[in-house]
PDB file of N, CA and C in Angstrom:
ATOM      1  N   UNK A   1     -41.582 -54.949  30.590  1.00  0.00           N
ATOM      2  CA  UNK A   1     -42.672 -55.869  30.387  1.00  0.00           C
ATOM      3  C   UNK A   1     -42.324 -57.291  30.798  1.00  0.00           C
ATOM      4  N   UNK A   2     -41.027 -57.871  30.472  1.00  0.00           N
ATOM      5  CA  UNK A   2     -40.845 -59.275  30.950  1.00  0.00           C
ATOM      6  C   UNK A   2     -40.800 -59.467  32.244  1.00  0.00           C
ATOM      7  N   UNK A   3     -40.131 -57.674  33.043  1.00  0.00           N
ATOM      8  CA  UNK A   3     -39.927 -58.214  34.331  1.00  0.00           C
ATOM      9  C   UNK A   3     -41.110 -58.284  35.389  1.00  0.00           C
ATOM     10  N   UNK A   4     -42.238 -57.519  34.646  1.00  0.00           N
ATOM     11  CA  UNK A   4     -44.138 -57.721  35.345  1.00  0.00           C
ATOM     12  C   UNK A   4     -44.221 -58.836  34.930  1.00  0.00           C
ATOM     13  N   UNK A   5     -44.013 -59.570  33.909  1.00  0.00           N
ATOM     14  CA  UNK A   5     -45.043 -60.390  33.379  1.00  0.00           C
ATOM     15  C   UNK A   5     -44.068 -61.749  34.184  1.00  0.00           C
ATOM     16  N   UNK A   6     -42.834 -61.752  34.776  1.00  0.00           N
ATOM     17  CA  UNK A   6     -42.468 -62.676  35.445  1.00  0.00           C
ATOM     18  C   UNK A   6     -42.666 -62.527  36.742  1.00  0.00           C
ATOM     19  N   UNK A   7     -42.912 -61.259  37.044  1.00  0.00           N
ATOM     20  CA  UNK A   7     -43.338 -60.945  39.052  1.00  0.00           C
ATOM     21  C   UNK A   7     -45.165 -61.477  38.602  1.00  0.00           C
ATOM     22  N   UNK A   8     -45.804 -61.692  37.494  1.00  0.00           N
ATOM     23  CA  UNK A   8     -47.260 -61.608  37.934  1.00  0.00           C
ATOM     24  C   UNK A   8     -47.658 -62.769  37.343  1.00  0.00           C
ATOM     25  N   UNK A   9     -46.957 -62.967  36.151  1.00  0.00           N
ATOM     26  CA  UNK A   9     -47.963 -63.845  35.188  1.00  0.00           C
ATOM     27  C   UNK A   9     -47.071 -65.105  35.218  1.00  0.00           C
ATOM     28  N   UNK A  10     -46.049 -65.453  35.532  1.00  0.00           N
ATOM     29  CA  UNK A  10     -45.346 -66.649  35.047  1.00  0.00           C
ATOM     30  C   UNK A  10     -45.640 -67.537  35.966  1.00  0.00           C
ATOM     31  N   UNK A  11     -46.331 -67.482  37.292  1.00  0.00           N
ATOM     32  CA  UNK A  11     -46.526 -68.481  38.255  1.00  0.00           C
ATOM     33  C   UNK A  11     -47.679 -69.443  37.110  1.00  0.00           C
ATOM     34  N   UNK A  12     -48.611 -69.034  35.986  1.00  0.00           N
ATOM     35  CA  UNK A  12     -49.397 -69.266  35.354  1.00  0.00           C
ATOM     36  C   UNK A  12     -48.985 -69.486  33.539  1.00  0.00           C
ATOM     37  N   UNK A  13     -48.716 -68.931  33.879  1.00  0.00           N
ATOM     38  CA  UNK A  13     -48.259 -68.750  31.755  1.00  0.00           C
ATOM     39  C   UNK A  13     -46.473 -68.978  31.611  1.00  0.00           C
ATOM     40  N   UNK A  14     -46.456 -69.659  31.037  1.00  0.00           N
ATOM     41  CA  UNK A  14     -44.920 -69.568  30.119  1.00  0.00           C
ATOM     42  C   UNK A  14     -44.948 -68.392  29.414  1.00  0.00           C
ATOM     43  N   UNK A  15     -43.899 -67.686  29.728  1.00  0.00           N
ATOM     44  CA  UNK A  15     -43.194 -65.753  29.020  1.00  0.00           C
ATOM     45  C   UNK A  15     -42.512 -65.883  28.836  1.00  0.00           C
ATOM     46  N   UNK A  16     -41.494 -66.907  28.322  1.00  0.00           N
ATOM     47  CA  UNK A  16     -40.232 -66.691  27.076  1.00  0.00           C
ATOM     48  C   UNK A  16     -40.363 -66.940  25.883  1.00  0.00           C
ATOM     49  N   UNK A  17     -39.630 -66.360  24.971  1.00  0.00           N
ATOM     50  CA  UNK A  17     -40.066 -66.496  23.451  1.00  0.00           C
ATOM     51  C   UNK A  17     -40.082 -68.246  23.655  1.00  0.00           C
ATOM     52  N   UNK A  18     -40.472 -68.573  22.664  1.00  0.00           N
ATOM     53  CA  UNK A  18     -40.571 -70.136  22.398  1.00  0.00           C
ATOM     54  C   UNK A  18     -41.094 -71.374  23.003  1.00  0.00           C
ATOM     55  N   UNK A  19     -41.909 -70.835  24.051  1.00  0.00           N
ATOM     56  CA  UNK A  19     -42.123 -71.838  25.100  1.00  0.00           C
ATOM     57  C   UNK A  19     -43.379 -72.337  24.523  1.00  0.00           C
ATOM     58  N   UNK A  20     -43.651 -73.894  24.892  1.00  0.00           N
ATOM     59  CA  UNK A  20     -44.633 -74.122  24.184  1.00  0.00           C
ATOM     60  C   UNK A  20     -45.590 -75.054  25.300  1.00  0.00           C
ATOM     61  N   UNK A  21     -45.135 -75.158  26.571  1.00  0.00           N
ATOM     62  CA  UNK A  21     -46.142 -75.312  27.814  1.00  0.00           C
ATOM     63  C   UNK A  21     -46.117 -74.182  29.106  1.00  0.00           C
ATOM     64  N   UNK A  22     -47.471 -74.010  29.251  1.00  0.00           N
ATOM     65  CA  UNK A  22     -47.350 -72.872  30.607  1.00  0.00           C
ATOM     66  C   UNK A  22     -47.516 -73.863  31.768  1.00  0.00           C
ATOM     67  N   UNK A  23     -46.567 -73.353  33.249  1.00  0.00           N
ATOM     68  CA  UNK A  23     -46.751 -74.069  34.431  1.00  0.00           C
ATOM     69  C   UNK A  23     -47.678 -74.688  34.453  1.00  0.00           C
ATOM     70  N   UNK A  24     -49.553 -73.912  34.165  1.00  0.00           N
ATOM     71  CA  UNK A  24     -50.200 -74.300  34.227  1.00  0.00           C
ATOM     72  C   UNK A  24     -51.263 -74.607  33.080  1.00  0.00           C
ATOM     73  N   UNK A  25     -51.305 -76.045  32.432  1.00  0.00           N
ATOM     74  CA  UNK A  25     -51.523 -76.454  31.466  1.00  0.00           C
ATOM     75  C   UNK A  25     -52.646 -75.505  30.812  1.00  0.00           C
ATOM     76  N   UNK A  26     -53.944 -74.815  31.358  1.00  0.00           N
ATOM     77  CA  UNK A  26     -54.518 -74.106  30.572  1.00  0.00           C
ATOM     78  C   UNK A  26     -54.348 -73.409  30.171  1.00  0.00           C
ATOM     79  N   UNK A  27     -53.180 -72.188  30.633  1.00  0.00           N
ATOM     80  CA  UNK A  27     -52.857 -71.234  30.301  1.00  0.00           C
ATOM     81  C   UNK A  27     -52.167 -71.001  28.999  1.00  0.00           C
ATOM     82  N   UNK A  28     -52.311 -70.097  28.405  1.00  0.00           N
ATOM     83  CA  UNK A  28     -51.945 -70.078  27.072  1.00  0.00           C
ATOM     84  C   UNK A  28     -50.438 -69.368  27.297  1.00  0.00           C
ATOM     85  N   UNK A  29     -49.652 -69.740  26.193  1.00  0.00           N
ATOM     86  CA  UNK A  29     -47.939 -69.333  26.487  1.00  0.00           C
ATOM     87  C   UNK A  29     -48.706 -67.866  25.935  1.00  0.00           C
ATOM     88  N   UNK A  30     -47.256 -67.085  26.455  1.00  0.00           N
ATOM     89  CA  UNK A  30     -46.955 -65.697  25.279  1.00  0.00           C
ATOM     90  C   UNK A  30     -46.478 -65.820  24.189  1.00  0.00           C
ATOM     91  N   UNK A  31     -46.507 -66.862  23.679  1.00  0.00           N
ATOM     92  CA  UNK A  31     -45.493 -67.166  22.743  1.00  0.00           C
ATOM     93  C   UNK A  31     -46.709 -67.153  21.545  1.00  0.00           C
ATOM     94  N   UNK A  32     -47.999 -68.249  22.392  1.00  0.00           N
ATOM     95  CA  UNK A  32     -49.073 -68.271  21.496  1.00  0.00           C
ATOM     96  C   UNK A  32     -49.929 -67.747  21.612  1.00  0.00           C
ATOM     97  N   UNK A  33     -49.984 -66.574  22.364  1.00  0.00           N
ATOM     98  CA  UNK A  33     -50.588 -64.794  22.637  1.00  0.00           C
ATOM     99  C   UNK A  33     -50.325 -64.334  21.496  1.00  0.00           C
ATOM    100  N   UNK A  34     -48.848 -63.894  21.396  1.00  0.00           N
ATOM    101  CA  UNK A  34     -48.134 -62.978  20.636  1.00  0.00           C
ATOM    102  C   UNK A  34     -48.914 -63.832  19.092  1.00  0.00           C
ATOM    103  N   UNK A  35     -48.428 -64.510  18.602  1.00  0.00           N
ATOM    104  CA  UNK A  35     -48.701 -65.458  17.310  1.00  0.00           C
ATOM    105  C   UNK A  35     -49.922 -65.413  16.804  1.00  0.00           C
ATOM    106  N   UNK A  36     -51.325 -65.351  17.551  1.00  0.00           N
ATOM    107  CA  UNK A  36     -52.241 -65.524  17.447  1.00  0.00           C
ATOM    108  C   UNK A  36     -52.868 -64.938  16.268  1.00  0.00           C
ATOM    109  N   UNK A  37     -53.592 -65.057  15.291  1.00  0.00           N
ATOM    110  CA  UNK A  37     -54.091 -64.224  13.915  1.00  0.00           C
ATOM    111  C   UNK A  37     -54.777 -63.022  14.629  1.00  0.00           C
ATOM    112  N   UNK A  38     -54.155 -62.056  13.734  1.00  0.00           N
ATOM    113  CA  UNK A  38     -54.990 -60.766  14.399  1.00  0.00           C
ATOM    114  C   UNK A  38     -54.446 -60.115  15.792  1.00  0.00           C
ATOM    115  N   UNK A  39     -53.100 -60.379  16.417  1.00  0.00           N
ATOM    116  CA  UNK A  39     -53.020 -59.893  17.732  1.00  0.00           C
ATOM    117  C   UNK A  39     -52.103 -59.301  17.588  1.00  0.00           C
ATOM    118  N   UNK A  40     -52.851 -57.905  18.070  1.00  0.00           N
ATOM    119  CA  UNK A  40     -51.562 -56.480  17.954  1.00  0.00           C
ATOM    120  C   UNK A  40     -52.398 -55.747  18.789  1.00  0.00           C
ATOM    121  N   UNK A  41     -51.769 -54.697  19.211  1.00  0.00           N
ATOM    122  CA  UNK A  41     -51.373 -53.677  20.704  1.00  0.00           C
ATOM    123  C   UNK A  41     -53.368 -53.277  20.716  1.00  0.00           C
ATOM    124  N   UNK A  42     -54.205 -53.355  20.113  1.00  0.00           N
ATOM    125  CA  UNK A  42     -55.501 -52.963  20.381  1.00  0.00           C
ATOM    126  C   UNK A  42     -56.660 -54.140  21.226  1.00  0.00           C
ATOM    127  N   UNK A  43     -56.065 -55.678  19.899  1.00  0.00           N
ATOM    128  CA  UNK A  43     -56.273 -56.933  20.573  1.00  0.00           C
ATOM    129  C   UNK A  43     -55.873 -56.588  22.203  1.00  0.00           C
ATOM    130  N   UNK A  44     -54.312 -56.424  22.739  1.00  0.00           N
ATOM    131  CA  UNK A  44     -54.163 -56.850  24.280  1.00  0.00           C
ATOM    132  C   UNK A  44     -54.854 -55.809  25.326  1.00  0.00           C
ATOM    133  N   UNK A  45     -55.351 -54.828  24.411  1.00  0.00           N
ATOM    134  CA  UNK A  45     -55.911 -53.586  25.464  1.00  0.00           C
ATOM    135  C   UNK A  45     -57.086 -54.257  25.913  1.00  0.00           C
ATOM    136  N   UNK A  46     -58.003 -54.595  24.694  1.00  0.00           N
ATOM    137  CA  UNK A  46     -59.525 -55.455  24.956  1.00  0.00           C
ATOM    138  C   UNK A  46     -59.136 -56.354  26.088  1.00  0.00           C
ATOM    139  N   UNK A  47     -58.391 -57.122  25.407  1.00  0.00           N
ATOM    140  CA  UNK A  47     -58.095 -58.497  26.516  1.00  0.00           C
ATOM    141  C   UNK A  47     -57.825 -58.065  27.966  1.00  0.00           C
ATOM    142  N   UNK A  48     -56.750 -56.934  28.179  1.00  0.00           N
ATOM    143  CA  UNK A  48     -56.294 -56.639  29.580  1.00  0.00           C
ATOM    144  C   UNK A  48     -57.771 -56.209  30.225  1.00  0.00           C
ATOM    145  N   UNK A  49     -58.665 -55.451  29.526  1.00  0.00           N
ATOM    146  CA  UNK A  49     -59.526 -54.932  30.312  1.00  0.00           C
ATOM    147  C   UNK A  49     -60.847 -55.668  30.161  1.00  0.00           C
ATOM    148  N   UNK A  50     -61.093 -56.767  29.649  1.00  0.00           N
ATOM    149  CA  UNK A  50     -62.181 -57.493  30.287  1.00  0.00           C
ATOM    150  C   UNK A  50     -62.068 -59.258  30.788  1.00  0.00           C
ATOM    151  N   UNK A  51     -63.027 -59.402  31.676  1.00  0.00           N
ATOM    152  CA  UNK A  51     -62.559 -60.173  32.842  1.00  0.00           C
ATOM    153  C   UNK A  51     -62.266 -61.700  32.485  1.00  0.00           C
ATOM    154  N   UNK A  52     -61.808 -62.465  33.051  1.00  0.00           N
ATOM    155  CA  UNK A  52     -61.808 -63.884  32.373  1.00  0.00           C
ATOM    156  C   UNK A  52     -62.199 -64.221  33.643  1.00  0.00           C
ATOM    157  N   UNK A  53     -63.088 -65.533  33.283  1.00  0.00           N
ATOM    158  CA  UNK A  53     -63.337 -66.277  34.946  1.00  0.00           C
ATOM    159  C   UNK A  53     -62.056 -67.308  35.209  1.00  0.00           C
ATOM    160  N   UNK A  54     -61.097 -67.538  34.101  1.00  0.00           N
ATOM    161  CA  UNK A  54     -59.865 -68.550  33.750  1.00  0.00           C
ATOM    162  C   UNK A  54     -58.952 -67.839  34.854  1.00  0.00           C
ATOM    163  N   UNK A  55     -58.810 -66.742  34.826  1.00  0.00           N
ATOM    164  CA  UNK A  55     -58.011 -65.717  35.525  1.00  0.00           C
ATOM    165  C   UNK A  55     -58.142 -64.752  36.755  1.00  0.00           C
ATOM    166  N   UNK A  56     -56.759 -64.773  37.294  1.00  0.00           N
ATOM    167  CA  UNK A  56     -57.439 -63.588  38.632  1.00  0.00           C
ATOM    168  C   UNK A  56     -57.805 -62.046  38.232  1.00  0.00           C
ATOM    169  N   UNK A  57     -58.711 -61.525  38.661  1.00  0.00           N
ATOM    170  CA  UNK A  57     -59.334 -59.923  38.339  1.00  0.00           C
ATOM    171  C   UNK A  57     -58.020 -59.225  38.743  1.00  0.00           C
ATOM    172  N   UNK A  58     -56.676 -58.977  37.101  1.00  0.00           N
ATOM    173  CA  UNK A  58     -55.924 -58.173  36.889  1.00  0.00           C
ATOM    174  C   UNK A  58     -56.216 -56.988  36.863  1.00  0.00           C
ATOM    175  N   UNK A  59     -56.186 -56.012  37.444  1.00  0.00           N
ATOM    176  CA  UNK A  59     -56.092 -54.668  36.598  1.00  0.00           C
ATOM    177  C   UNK A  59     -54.619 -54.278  36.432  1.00  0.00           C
ATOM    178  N   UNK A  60     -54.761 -54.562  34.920  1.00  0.00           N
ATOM    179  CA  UNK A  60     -53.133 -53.873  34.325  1.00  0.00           C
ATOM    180  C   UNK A  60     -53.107 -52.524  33.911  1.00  0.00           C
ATOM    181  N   UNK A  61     -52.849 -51.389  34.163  1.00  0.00           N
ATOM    182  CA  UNK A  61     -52.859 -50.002  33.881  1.00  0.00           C
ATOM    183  C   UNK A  61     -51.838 -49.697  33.520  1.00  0.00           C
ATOM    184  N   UNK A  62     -51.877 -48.655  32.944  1.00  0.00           N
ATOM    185  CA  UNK A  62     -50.935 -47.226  32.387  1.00  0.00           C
ATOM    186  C   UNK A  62     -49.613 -48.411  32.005  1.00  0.00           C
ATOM    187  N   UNK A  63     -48.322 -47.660  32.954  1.00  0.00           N
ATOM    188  CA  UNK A  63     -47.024 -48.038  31.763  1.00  0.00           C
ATOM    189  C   UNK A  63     -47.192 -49.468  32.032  1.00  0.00           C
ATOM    190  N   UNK A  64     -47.900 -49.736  33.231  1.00  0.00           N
ATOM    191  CA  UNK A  64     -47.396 -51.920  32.855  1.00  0.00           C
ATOM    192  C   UNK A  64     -48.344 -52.105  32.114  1.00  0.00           C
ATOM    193  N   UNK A  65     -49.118 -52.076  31.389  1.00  0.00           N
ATOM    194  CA  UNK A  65     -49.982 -52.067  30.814  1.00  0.00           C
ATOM    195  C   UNK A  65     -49.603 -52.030  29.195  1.00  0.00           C
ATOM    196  N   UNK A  66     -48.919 -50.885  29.056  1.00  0.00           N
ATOM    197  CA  UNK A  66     -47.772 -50.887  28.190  1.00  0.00           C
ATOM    198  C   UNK A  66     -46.741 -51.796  27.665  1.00  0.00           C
ATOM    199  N   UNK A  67     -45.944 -51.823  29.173  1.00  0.00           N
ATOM    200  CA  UNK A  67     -45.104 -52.933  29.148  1.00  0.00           C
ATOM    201  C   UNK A  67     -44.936 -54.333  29.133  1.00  0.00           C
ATOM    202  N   UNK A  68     -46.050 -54.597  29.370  1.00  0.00           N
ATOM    203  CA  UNK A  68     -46.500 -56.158  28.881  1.00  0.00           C
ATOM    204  C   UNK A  68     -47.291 -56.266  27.394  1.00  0.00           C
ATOM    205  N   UNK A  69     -47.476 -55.160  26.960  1.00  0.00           N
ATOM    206  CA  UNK A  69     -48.162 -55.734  25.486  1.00  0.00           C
ATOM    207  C   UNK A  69     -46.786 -55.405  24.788  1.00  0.00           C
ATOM    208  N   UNK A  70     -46.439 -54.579  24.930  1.00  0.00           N
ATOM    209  CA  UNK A  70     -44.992 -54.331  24.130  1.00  0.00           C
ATOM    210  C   UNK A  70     -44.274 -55.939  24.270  1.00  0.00           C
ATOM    211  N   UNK A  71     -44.171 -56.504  25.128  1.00  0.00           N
ATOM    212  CA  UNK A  71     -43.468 -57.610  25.350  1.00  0.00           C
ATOM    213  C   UNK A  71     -43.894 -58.576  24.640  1.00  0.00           C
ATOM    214  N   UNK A  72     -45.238 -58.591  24.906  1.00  0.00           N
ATOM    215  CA  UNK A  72     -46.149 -59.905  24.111  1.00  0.00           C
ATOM    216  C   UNK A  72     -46.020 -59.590  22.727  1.00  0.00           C
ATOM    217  N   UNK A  73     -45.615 -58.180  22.069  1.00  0.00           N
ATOM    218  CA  UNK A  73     -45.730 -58.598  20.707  1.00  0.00           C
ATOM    219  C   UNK A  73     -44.434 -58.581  20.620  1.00  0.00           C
ATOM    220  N   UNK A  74     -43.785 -58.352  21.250  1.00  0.00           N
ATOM    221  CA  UNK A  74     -42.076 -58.877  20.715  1.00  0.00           C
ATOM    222  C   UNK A  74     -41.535 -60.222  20.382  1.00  0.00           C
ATOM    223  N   UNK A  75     -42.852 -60.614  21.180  1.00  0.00           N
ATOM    224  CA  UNK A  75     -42.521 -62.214  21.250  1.00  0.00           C
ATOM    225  C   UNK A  75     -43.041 -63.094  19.588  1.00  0.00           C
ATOM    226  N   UNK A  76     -43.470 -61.860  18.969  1.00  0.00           N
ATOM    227  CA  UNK A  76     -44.229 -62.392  17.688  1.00  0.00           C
ATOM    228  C   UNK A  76     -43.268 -63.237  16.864  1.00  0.00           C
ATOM    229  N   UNK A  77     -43.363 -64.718  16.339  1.00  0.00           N
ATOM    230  CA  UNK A  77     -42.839 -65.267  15.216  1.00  0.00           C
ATOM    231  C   UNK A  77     -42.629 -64.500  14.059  1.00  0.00           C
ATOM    232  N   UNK A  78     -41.229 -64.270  13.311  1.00  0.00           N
ATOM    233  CA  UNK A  78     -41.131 -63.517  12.613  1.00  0.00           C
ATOM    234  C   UNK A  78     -41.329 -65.082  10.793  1.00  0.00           C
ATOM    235  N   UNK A  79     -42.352 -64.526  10.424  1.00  0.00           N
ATOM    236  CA  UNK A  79     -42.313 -65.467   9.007  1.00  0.00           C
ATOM    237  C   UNK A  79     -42.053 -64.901   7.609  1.00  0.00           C
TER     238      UNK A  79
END
């Protein structure tokens, strides 16, 4: 999952635990993906599969699909 989400998503989003600006200022980190109230592996399915006009028309499927939500919630703040 980190190594898609750095071939696809990091030109746009900050993907290391703790980061708290993405390259590109709108983009939301993974950091504050993962964190978000309510965001677990059903939340990123919705999200992967409908469109944002913020974003390019991803289609994330099967195991990367997988492998990037697995990632994003790893990244969860443990409290």
């Amino acid at each position: 999952g980190e190594r898609f989400a750095a071939e696809t998503c990091a030109s746009c989003h900050a993907i290391k635990p703790g980061a708290k600006i993405s390259p590109v200022a709108e983009a939301t980190t993974f950091q504050a993906i993962a964190d978000a109230p309510g965001m677990n592996r059903r939340a990123l399915i919705v999200f992967f599969r409908t469109p944002h006009k913020e974003m390019p028309n991803l289609v994330i499927q099967g195991d990367e699909a997988d492998d990037i939500i697995a990632y994003i919630l790893s990244l969860k703040s443990k409290k």
